[in-house]
Protein backbone atom coordinates (compact mmCIF):
# COMPACT_ATOMS: atom_id res chain seq x y z
CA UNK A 1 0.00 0.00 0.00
CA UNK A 2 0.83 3.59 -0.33
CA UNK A 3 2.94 4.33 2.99
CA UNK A 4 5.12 7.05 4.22
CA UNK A 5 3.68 10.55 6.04
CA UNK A 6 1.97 12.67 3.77
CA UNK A 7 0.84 16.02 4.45
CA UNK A 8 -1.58 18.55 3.27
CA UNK A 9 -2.25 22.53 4.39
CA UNK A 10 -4.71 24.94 2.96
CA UNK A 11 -4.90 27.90 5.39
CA UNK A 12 -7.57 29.48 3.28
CA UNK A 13 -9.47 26.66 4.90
CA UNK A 14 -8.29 26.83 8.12
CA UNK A 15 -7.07 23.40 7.55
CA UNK A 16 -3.87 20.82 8.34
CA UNK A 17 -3.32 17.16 7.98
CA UNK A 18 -1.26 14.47 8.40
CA UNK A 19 -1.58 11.05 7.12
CA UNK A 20 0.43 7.93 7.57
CA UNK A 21 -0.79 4.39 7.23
CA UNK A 22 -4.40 5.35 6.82
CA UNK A 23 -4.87 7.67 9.61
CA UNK A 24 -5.76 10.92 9.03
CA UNK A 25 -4.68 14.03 11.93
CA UNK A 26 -6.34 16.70 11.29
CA UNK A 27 -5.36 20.26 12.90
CA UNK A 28 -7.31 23.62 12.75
CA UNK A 29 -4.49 26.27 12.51
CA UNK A 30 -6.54 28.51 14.25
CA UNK A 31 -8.23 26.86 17.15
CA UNK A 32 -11.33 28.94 16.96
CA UNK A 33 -12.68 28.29 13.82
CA UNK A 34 -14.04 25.36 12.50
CA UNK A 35 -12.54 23.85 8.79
CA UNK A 36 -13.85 25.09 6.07
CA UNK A 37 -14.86 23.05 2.95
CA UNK A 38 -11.93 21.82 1.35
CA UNK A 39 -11.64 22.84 -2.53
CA UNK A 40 -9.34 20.08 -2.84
CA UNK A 41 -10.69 16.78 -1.21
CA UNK A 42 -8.69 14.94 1.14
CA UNK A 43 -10.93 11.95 -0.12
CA UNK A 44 -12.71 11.19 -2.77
CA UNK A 45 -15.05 8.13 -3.50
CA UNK A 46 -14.65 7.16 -6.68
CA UNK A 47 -17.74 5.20 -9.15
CA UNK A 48 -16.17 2.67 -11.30
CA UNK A 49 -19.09 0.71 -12.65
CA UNK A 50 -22.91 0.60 -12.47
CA UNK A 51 -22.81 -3.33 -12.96
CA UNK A 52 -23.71 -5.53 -10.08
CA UNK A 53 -24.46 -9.17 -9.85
CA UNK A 54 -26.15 -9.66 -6.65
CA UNK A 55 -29.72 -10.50 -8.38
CA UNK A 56 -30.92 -11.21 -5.63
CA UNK A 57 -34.35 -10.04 -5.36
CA UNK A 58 -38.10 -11.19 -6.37
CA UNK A 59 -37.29 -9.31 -9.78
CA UNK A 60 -33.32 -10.38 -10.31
CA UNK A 61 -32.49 -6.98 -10.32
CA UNK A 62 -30.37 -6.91 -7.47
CA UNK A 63 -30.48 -5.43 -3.93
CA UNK A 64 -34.01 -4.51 -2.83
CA UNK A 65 -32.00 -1.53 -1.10
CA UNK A 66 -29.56 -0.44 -3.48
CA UNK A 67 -29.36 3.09 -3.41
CA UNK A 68 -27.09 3.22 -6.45
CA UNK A 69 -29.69 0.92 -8.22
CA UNK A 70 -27.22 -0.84 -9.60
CA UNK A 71 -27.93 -4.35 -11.74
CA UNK A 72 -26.22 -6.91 -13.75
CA UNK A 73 -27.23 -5.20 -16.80
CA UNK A 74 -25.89 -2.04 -15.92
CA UNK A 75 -22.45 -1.01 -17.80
CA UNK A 76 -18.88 -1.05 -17.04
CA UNK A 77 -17.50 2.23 -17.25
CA UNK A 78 -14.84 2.70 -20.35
CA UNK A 79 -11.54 4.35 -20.22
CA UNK A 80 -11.70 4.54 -16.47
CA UNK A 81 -7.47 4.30 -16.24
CA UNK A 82 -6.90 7.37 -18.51
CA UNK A 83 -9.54 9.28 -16.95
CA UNK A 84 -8.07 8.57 -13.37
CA UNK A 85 -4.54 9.65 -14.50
CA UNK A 86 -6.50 12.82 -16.33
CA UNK A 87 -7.88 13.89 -13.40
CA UNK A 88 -5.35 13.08 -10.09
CA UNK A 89 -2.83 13.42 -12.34
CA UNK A 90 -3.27 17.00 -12.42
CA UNK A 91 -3.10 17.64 -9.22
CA UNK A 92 -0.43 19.03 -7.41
CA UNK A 93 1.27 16.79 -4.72
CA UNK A 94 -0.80 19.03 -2.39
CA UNK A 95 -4.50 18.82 -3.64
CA UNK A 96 -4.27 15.50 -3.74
CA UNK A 97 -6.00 13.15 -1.87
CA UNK A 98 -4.68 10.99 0.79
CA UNK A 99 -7.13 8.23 -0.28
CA UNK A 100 -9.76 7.20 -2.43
CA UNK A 101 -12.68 4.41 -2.19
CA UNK A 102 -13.56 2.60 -5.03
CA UNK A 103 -17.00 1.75 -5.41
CA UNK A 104 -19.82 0.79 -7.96
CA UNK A 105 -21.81 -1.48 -8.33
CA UNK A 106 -19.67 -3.71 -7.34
CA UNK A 107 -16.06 -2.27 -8.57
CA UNK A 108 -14.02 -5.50 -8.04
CA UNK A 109 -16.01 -7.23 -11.46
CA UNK A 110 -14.90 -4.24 -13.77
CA UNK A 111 -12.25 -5.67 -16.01
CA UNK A 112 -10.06 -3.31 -14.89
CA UNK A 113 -10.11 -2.98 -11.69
CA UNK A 114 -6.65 -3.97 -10.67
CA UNK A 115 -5.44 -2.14 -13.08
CA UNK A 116 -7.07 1.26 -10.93
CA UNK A 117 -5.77 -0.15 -7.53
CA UNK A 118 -2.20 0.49 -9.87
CA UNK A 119 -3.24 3.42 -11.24
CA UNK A 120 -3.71 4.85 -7.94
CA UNK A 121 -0.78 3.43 -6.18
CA UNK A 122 1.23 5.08 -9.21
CA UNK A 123 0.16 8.45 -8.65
CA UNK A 124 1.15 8.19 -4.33
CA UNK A 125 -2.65 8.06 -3.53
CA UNK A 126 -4.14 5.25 -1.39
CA UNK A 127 -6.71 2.94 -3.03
CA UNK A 128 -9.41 1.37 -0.94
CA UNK A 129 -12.60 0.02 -2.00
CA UNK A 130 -16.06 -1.65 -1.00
CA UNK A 131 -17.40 -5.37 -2.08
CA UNK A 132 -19.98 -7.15 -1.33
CA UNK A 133 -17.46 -10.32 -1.50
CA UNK A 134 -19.20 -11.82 -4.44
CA UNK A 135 -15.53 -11.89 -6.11
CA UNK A 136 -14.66 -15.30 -4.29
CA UNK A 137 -16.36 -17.01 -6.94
CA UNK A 138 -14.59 -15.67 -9.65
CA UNK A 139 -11.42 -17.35 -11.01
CA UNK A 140 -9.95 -13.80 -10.70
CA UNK A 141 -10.39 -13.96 -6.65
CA UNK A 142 -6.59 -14.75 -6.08
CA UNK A 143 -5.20 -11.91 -8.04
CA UNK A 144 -7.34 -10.00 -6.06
CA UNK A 145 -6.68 -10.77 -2.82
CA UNK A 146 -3.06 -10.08 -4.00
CA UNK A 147 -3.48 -7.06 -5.73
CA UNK A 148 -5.27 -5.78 -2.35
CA UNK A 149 -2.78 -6.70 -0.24
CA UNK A 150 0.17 -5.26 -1.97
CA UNK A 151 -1.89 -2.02 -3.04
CA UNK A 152 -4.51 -1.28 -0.53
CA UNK A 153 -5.27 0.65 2.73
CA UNK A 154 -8.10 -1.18 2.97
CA UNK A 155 -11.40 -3.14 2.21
CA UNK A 156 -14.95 -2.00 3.49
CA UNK A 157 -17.57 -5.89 2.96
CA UNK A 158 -20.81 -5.31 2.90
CA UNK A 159 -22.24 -7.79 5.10
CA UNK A 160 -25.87 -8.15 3.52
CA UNK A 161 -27.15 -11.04 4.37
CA UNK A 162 -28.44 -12.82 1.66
CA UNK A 163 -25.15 -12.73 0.55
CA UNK A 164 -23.58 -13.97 3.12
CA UNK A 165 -22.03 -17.22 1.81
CA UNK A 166 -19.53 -14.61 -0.22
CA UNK A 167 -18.79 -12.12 2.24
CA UNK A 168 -18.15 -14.27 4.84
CA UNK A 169 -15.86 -16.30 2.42
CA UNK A 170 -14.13 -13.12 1.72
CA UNK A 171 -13.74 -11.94 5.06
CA UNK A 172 -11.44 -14.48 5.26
CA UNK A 173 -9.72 -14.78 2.65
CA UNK A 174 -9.15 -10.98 3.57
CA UNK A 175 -7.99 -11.33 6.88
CA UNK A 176 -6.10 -14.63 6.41
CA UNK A 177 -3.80 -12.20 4.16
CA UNK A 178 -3.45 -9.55 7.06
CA UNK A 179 -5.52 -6.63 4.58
CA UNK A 180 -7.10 -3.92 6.74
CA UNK A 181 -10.66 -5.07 6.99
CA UNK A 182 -14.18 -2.72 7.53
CA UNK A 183 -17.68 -4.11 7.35
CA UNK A 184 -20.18 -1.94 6.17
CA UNK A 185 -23.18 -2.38 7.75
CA UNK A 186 -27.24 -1.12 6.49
CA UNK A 187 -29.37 0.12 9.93
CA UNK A 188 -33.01 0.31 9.39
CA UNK A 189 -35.11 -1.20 11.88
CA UNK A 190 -34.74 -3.34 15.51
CA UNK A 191 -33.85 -6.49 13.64
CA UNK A 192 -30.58 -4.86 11.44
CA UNK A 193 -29.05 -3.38 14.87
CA UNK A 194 -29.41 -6.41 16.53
CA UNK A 195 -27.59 -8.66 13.89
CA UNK A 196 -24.73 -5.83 13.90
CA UNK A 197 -24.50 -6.76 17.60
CA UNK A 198 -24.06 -10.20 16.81
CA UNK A 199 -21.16 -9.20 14.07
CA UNK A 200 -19.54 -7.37 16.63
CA UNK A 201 -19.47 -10.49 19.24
CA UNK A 202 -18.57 -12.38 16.57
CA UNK A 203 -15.83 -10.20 14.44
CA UNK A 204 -14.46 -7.53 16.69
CA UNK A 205 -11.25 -9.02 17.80
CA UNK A 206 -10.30 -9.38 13.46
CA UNK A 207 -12.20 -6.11 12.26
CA UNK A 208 -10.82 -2.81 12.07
CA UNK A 209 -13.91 -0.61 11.50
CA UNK A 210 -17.84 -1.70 11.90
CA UNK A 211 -19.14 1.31 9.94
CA UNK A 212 -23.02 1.94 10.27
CA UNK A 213 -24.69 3.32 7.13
CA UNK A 214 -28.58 4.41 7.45
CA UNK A 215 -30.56 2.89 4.88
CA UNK A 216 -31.63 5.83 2.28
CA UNK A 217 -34.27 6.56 0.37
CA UNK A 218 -32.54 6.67 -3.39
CA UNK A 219 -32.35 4.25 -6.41
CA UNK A 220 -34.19 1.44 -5.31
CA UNK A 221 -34.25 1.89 -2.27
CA UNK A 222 -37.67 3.02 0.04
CA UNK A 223 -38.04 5.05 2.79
CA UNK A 224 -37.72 3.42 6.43
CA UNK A 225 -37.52 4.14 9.38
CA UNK A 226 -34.09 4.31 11.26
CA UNK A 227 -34.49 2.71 14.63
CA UNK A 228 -32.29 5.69 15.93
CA UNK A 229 -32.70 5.63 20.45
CA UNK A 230 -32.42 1.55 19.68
CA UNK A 231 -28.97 1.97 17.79
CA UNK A 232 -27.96 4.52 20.33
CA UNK A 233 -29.18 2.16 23.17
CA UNK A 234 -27.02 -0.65 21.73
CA UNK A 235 -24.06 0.99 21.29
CA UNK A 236 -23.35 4.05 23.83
CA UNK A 237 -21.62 1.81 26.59
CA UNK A 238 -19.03 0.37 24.47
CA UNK A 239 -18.35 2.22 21.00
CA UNK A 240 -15.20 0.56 20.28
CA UNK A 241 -14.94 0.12 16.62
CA UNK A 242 -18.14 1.33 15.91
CA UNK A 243 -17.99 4.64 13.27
CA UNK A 244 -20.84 6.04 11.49
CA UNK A 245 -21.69 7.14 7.35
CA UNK A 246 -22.03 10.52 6.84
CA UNK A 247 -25.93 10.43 6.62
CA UNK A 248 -25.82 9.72 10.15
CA UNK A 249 -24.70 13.04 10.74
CA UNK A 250 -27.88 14.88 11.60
CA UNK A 251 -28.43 12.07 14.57
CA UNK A 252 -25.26 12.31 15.66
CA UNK A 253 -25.22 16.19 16.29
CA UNK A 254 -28.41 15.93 18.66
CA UNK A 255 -26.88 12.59 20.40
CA UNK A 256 -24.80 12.13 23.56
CA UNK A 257 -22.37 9.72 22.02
CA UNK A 258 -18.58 10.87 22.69
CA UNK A 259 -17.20 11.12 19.10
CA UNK A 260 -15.43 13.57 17.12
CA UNK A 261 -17.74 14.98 14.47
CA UNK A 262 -17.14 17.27 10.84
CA UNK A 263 -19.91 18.53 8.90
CA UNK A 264 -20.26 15.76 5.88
CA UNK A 265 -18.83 16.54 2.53
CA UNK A 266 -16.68 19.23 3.19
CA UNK A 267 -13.95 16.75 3.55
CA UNK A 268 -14.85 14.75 0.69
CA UNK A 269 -15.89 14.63 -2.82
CA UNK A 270 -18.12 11.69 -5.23
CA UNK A 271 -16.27 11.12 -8.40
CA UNK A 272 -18.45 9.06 -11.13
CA UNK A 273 -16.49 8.04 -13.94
CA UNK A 274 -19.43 7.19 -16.23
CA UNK A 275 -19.60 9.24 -19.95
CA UNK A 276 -17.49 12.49 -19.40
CA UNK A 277 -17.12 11.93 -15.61
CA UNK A 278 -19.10 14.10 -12.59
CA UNK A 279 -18.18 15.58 -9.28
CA UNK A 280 -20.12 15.45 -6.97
CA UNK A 281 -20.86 16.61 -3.09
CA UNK A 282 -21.28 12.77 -2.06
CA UNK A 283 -23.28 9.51 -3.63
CA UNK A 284 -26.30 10.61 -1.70
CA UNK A 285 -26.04 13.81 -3.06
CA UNK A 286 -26.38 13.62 -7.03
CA UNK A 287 -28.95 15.60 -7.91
CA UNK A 288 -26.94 18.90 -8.00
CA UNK A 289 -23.35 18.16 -9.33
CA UNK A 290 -20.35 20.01 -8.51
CA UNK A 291 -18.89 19.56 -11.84
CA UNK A 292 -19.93 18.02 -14.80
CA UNK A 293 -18.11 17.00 -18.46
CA UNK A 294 -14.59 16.93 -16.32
CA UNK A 295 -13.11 14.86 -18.99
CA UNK A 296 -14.22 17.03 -21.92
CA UNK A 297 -12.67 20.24 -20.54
C-alpha cells in the first residue's frame, strides 16, 4: 500500500493534515474556527461501474436496497485508467488526496479494476474500495486478494445477508492475508441493529472498523424508518470500533455519544467516472453536481 507521512495545508481553509498508514490528523491552525470546505478533497469516493451481480431479489435486479440501483445489466464504465490519471494526475502533490474508495456497483467485477488499484498506487494516492465479497467465486479472486494486499489501505464488505455465503468467504480470505478489513453495515429497523450486535461479538477481535450506514431513500431503495434511540441504546456503553456514514450526521449532532464529528462533505468529494465523468458533493447527493463534463474540458 501507499505508505510514508503525507501532508496537506490549505490555510484558506483553516485546515492541516497528516496522514500515515491510513490515519488521518487533522489540525485547525486557528483553534477557533471550525474547517472550512476543502476545494481540494482529502478523499474522494470514486464510481467505477454501475454493474452488479447480486440479483438477488423477487425481480433479479439486485439489492431490494440499493441506493445506487445498480444491476447486472448495468455497464462497465470505459476508459476509467486514462480518466483517473487525467484527473489526479493533475493535481499538485498538495490537492491531492490521501485516499480514495472505489466503489460501484460492485467495482471489483470491472475488467479493470486492478489495473485502478495500480493506477492509484502510481500516482502516491491510497486505493481502498467496497465489495460485497461476491468476487470469491470468480477465477480472478486470487489476483485480487493479491493485488489488495500489496496495493490497498483497505477493504470495506458489505455484510448483507443474503449474501452472506460470499462475504463471509471473503472476510477471510481478507484477513487470512493480514488486509485492513471494515464491514459496512445497512441500519433500518430493531432487527438490522441487533444482527450488527451479533457481528460485533462475533468479528471484533479481526475487524478494524464496523461502519453503520442508514438505509436511504434513493435508487431502489424506500423510505424506512431508522431505529435511531435503539442503535444509540445498543451501542453508547461500548463504541469501540463502531464509526458512522455521513448520513448519520444529523443524529449524531443531537446525540450524547462521545465522538469527534465534521460537517459531511466538506472533507470529501463523489467522483463518477461514467460518460465524461461528474463531481459530486457525495453519492447521496447527485442531484446537483459540482462539476460536470470533467473529462471534456
Amino acid at each position: 500500500m501507499v505508505s510514508g507521512i503525507k501532508t496537506r495545508a490549505f490555510p484558506e481553509h483553516n485546515y492541516y493534515a497528516i496522514w500515515h498508514d491510513g490515519v488521518t490528523i487533522r489540525i485547525k491552525l486557528n483553534s477557533t474556527k471550525p474547517i472550512e470546505e476543502l476545494r481540494h478533497p482529502e478523499f474522494f469516493d470514486v464510481k467505477l461501474t454501475s454493474y452488479c451481480d447480486s440479483g438477488r431479489d423477487r425481480n433479479g435486479r439486485g439489492c431490494y436496497f440499493c441506493y445506487q440501483d445498480s444491476t447486472k445489466t448495468s455497464p462497465h464504465f470505459e476508459n476509467v485508467i486514462n480518466k483517473i490519471k487525467n484527473f489526479f494526475g493533475s493535481m499538485s502533490k498538495n490537492e491531492k488526496p490521501f485516499q480514495v474508495a472505489i466503489g460501484g456497483g460492485e467495482p471489483t467485477s470491472h475488467p479493470d479494476f486492478i489495473a485502478a488499484l495500480q493506477a492509484f498506487h502510481a500516482l502516491d494516492i491510497c486505493p481502498n474500495y467496497t465489495t460485497n465479497g461476491m468476487f470469491v467465486a470468480e477465477p480472478k479472486c486470487h489476483d485480487i486478494i493479491r493485488a489488495t494486499k500489496e496495493l490497498c489501505g483497505g477493504v470495506a464488505v458489505s455484510t448483507h445477508s443474503h449474501l452472506e455465503k460470499y462475504w463471509r468467504v471473503a472476510t477471510e480470505k481478507l484477513l487470512a492475508s493480514d488486509i485492513k478489513t471494515n464491514f459496512h453495515i445497512i441500519i433500518s429497523g430493531k432487527r438490522s441493529i441487533d444482527e450488527l450486535m451479533k457481528l460485533r461479538a462475533e468479528y471484533s477481535d479481526h475487524i478494524k472498523y464496523f461502519v453503520l450506514l442508514p438505509y436511504t431513500a434513493q435508487g431502489r431503495a424506500k423510505k424506512k424508518l431508522i431505529e435511531w434511540d435503539y442503535l444509540q441504546s445498543q451501542t453508547e456503553h461500548d463504541m469501540s470500533g463502531i464509526a458512522f456514514g455521513a448520513n448519520f450526521y444529523p443524529y449524531l449532532v443531537s446525540s450524547t455519544l462521545n465522538i469527534s464529528l465534521y460537517e459531511p462533505e466538506i472533507l470529501s468529494k463523489y467522483l463518477d467516472l461514467e460518460g465524461s465523468g461528474t463531481l459530486y458533493k457525495s453519492s447521496f447527493s447527485v442531484d446537483v453536481p459540482v462539476r460536470e463534463n470533467i473529462f471534456r474540458e
